[in-house]
Protein backbone atom coordinates (compact mmCIF):
# COMPACT_ATOMS: atom_id res chain seq x y z
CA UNK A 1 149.62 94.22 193.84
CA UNK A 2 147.89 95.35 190.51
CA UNK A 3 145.59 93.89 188.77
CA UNK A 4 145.43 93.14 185.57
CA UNK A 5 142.44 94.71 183.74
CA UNK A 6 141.00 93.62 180.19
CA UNK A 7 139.04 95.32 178.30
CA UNK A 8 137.49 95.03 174.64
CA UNK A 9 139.69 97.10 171.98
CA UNK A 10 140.16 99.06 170.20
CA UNK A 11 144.01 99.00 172.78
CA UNK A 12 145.99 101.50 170.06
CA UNK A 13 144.10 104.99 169.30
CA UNK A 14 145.32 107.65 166.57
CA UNK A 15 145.31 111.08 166.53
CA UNK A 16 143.89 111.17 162.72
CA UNK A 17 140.82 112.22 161.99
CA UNK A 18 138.66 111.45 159.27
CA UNK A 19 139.83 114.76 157.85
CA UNK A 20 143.30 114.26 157.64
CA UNK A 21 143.12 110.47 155.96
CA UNK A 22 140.80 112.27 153.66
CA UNK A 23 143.11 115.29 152.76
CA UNK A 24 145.71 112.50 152.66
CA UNK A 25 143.83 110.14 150.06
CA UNK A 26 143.03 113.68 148.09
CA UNK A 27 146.59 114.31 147.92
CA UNK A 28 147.69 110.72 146.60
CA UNK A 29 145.36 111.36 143.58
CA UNK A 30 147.20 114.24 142.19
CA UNK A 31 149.46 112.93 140.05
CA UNK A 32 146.64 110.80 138.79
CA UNK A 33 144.73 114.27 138.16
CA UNK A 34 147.32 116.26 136.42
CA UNK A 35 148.18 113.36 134.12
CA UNK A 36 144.23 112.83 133.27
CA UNK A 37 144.56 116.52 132.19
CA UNK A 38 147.54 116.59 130.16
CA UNK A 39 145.97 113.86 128.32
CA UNK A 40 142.52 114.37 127.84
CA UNK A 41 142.54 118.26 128.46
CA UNK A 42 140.52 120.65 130.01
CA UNK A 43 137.53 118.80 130.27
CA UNK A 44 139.01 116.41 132.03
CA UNK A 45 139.63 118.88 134.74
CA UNK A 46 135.84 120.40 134.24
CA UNK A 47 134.36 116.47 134.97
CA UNK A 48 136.76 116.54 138.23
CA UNK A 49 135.38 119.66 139.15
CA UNK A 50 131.60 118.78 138.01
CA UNK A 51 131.98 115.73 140.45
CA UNK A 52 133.55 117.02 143.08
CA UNK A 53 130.98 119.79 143.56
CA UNK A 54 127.83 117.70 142.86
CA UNK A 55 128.59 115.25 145.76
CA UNK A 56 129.63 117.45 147.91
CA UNK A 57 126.31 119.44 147.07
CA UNK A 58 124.30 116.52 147.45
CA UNK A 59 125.80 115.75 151.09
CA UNK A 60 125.19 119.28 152.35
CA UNK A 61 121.87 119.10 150.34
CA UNK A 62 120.91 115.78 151.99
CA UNK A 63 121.61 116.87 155.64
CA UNK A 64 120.55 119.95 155.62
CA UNK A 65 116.96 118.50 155.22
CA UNK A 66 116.99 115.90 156.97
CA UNK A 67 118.69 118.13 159.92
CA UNK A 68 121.44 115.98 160.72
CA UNK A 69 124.97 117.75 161.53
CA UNK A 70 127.03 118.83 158.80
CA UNK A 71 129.66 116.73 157.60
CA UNK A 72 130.91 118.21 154.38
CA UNK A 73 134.22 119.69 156.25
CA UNK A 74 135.37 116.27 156.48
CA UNK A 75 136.41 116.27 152.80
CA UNK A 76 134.74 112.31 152.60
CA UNK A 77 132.57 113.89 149.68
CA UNK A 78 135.37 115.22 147.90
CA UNK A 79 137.26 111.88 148.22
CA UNK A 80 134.34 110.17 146.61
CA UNK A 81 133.63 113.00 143.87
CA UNK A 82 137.33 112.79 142.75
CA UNK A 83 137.25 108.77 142.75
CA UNK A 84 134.02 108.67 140.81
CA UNK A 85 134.99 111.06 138.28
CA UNK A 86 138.16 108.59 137.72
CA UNK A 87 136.04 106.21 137.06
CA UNK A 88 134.43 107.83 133.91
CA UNK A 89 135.43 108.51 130.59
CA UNK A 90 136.26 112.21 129.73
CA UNK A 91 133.31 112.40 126.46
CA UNK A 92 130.49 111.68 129.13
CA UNK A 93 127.67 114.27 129.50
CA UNK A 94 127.72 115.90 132.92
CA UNK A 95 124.47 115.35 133.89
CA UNK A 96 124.72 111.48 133.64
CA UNK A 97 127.91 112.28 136.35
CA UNK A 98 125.59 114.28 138.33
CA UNK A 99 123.37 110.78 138.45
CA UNK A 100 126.16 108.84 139.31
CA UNK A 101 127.35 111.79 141.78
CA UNK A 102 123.31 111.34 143.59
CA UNK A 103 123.82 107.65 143.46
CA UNK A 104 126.88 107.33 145.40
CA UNK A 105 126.23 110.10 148.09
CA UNK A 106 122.51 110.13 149.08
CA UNK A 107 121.76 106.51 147.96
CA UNK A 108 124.78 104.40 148.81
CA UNK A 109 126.33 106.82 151.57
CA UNK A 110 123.65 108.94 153.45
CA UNK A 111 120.75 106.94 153.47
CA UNK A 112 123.14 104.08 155.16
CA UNK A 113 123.99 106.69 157.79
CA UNK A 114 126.65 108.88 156.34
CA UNK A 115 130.54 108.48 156.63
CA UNK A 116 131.72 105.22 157.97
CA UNK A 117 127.98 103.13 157.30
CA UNK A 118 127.97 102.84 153.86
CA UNK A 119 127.98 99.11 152.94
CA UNK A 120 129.98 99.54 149.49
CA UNK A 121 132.49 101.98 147.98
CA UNK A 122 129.93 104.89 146.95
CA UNK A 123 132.37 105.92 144.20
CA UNK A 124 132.28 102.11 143.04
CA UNK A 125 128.09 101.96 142.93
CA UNK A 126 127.80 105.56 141.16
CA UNK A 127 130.31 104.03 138.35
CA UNK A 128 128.01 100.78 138.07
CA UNK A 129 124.71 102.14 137.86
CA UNK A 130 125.91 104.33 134.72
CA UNK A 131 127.63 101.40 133.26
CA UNK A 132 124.26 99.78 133.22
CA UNK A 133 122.14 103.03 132.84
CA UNK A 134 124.24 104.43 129.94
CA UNK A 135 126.09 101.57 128.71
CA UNK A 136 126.93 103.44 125.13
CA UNK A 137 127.86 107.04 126.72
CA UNK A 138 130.46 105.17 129.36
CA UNK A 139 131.98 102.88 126.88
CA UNK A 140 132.60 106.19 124.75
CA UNK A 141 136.41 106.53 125.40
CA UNK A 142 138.53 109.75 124.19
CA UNK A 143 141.59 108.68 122.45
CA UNK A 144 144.82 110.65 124.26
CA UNK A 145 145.94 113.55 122.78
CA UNK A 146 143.42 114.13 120.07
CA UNK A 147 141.01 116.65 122.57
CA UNK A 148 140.09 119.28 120.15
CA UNK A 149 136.95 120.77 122.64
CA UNK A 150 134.31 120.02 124.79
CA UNK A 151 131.64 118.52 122.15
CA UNK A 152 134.56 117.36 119.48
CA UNK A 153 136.91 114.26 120.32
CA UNK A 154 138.46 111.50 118.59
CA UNK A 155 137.06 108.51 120.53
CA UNK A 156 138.78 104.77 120.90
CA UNK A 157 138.44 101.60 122.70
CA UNK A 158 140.03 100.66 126.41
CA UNK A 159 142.51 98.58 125.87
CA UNK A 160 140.67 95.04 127.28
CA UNK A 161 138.30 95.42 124.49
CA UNK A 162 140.71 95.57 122.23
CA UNK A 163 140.28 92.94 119.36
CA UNK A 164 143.52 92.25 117.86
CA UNK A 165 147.17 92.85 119.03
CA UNK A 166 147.89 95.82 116.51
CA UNK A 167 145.28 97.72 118.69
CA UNK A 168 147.34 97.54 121.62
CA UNK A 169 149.40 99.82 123.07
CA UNK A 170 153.02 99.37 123.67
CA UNK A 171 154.30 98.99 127.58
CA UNK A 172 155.66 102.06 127.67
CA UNK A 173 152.27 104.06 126.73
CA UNK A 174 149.92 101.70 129.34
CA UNK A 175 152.48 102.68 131.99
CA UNK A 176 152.43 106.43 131.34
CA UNK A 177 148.74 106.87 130.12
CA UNK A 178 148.71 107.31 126.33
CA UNK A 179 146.15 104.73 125.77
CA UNK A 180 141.94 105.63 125.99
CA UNK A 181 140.14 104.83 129.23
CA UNK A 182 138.49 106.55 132.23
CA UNK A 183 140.39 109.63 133.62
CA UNK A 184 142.09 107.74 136.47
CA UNK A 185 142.82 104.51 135.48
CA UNK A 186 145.19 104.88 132.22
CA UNK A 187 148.62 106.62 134.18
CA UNK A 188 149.74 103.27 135.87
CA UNK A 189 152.57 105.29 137.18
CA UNK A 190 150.76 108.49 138.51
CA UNK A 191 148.58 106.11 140.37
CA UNK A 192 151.76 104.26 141.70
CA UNK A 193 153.07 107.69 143.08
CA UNK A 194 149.39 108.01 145.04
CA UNK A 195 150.22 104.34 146.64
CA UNK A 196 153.61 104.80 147.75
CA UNK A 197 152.00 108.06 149.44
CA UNK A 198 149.86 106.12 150.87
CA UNK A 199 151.98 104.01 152.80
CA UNK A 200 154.39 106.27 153.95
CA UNK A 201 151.68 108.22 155.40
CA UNK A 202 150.45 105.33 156.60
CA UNK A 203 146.89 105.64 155.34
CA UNK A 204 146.76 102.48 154.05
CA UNK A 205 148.13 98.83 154.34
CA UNK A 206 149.97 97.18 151.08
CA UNK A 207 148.08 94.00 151.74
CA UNK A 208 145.38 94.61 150.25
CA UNK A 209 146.63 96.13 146.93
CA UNK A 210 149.32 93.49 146.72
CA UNK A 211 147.13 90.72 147.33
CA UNK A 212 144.47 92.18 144.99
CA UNK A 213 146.98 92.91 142.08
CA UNK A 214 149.35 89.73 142.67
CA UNK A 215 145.92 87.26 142.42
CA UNK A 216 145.17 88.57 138.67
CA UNK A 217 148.51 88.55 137.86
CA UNK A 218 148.92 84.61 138.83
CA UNK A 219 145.41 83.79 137.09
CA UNK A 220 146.56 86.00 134.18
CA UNK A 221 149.61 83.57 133.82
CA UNK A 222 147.08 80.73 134.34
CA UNK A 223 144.96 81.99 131.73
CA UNK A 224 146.99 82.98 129.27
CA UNK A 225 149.92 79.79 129.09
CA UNK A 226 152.21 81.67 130.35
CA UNK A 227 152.31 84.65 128.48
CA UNK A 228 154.49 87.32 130.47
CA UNK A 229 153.23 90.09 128.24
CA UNK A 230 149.57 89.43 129.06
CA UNK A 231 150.09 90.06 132.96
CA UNK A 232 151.68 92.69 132.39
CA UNK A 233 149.01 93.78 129.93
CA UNK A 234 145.73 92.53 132.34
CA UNK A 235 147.97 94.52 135.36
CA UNK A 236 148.41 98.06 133.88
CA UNK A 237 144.75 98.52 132.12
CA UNK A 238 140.94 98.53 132.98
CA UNK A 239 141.52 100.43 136.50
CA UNK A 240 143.06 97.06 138.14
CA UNK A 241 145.52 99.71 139.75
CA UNK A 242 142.94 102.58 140.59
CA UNK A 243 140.48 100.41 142.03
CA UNK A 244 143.16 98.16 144.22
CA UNK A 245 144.85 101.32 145.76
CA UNK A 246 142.10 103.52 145.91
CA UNK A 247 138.78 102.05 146.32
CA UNK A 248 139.54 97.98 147.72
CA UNK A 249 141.43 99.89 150.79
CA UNK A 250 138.12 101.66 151.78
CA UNK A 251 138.25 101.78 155.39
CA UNK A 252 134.25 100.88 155.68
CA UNK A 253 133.80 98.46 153.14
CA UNK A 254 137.42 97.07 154.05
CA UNK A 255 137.46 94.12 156.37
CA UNK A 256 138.71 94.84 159.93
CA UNK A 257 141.45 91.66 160.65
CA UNK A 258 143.99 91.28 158.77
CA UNK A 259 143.18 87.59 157.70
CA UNK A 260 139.97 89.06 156.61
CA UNK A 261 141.67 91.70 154.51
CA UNK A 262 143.48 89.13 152.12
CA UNK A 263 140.45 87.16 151.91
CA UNK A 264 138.75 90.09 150.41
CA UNK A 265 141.65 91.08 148.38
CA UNK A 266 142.34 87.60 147.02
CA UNK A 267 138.58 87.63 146.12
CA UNK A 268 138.18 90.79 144.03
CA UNK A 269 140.99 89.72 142.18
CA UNK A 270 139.70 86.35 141.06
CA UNK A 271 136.23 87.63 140.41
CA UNK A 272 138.14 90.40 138.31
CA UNK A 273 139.76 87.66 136.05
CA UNK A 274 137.13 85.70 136.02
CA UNK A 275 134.65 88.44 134.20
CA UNK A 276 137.73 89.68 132.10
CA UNK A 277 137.84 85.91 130.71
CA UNK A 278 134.22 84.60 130.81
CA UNK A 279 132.10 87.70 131.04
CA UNK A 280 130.36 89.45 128.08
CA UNK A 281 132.55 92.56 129.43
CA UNK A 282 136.35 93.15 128.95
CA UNK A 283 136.42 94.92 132.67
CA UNK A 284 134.89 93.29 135.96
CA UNK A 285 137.13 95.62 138.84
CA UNK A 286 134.06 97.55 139.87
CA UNK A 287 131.82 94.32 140.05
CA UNK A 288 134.43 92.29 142.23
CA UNK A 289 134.92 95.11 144.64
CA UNK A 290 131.62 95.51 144.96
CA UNK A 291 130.45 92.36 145.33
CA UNK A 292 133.55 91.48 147.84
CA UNK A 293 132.03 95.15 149.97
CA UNK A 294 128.67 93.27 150.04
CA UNK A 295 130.27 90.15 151.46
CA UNK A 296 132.56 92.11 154.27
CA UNK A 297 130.39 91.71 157.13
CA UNK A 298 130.50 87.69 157.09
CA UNK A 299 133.89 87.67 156.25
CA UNK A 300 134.50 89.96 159.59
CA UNK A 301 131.97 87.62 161.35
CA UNK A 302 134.66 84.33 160.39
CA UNK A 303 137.82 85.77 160.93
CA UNK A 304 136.80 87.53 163.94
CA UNK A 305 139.56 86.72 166.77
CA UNK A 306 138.79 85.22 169.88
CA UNK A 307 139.23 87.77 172.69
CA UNK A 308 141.51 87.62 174.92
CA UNK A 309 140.25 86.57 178.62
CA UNK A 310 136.97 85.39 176.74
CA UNK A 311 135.64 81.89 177.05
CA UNK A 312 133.38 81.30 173.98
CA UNK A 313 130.38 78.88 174.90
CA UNK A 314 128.37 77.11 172.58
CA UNK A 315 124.67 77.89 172.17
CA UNK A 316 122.40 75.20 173.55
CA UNK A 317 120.05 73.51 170.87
């Protein structure tokens, strides 16, 4: 007769590799990219490119003197060059993106042990310390389709900081992008393409993303009175979309269980209204993912399932 035999997971194994999901995540951000150059121009393409190769300069850089094994070829440093540079607006001097691009890798991502031990989104951290380093230069938003050259634009507000209703753009122009912001987050629809991607590829859950977009949406309403308009409003602006698909579904700083994944999404989204409606900022995506990364590890810890065949004793006083 056989036995049975139990033993500790992981029970399902993949054949992806850390290189595919990145090529994968790198692919769901082109629409994103082509619109961010059709509307800001060419140097929205030249910050892409600025960010890209700083961070993945950095990571060769990094463990090439500290002589660990290379891990540049597993595109991770592109992922986060590309996400960081979506989170910036398209006037900002390189060099404070090379900063942010040397905060996220060597800071938040090698010095925590590289790919996989980082304990927040790096792309996330490299976008806050430049908020709060160069408050003025990231709050200096390009107005769409008024790019004239690299040192000349005609600058506006995001739309959350906008102080009367004649300053907001119509539906149609928050879907599509022709509203100021950072590169990434004004094409609601381009970043819509990169999430159904996602899931048919299988790259990510919709959990999170749903759960993270669906808990502003129902404070919105709470919020607001009712006001249909403003969800839709709070939903398509301030890189509620960008950072939900693309940075909340972080496989490291992602809870493991799937309870623990909706606790985590249902938290960044109230801490997201919460600083759009009581903060002395109009946006608060970066600070609720990042403060829902830090808290990851308990929430794993208390929604950690019992394992099977395992009798869990209590410890003695």
């Amino acid at each position: 007769m056989d036995k049975l035999i139990i033993e500790p997971n992981p029970h399902i194994r993949s054949n992806n590799t850390t290189t595919q999901i990145m090529l994968n995540v790198i692919i769901a951000t082109v629409p994103a990219m082509i619109v961010s150059i059709i509307i800001f121009g060419a140097r929205a393409a030249m910050m892409i490119s600025v960010c890209i190769g700083s961070c993945v300069l950095f990571e060769y850089l990094f463990r090439k003197i500290f002589k660990k094994s290379r891990t540049v070829g597993d595109l991770s440093a592109v992922v986060t060059g590309i996400l960081l540079a979506f989170n910036l607006p398209v006037a900002l001097p390189f060099y404070m993106a090379v900063i942010g691009c040397f905060v996220a890798i060597v800071i938040v991502k090698e010095m925590f042990g590289g790919v996989g031990q980082n304990f927040a989104n790096p792309a996330i951290v490299g976008r806050i310390v430049l908020m709060l380093s160069f408050p003025a230069q990231m709050s200096n938003y390009a107005a769409p389709f008024y790019y004239k050259n690299n040192y000349d634009v005609v600058t506006g507000a995001t739309p959350l900081a906008a102080e009367s209703p004649e300053q907001m753009p119509n539906m149609f122009d928050l879907f599509f992008g022709a509203h100021g912001g950072s590169l990434g987050e004004t094409c609601s629809f381009a970043l819509l393409l990169g999430f159904i991607y996602l899931l048919i590829m299988r790259i990510i859950l919709p959990v999170t993303p749903l759960i993270f977009v669906g808990t502003v949406a129902v404070f919105t309403m709470f919020f607001s009175g009712g006001d249909f308009d403003a969800v839709c409003f709070s939903l398509l602006t301030g890189g509620l979309l960008l950072g939900a698909i693309f940075m909340a579904t972080d496989y490291t700083t992602n809870p493991m269980t799937m309870r623990g994944k909706m606790i985590f999404a249902f938290g960044c989204g109230l801490i997201s209204v919460i600083i759009r409606q009581f903060a002395g900022m109009p946006e608060g995506v970066a600070f609720s993912i990042l403060t829902m990364n830090i808290l990851t590890p308990f929430i794993d810890k208390v929604t950690r399932p019992k394992p099977f065949g395992v009798k869990i004793t209590k410890k003695e006083e």
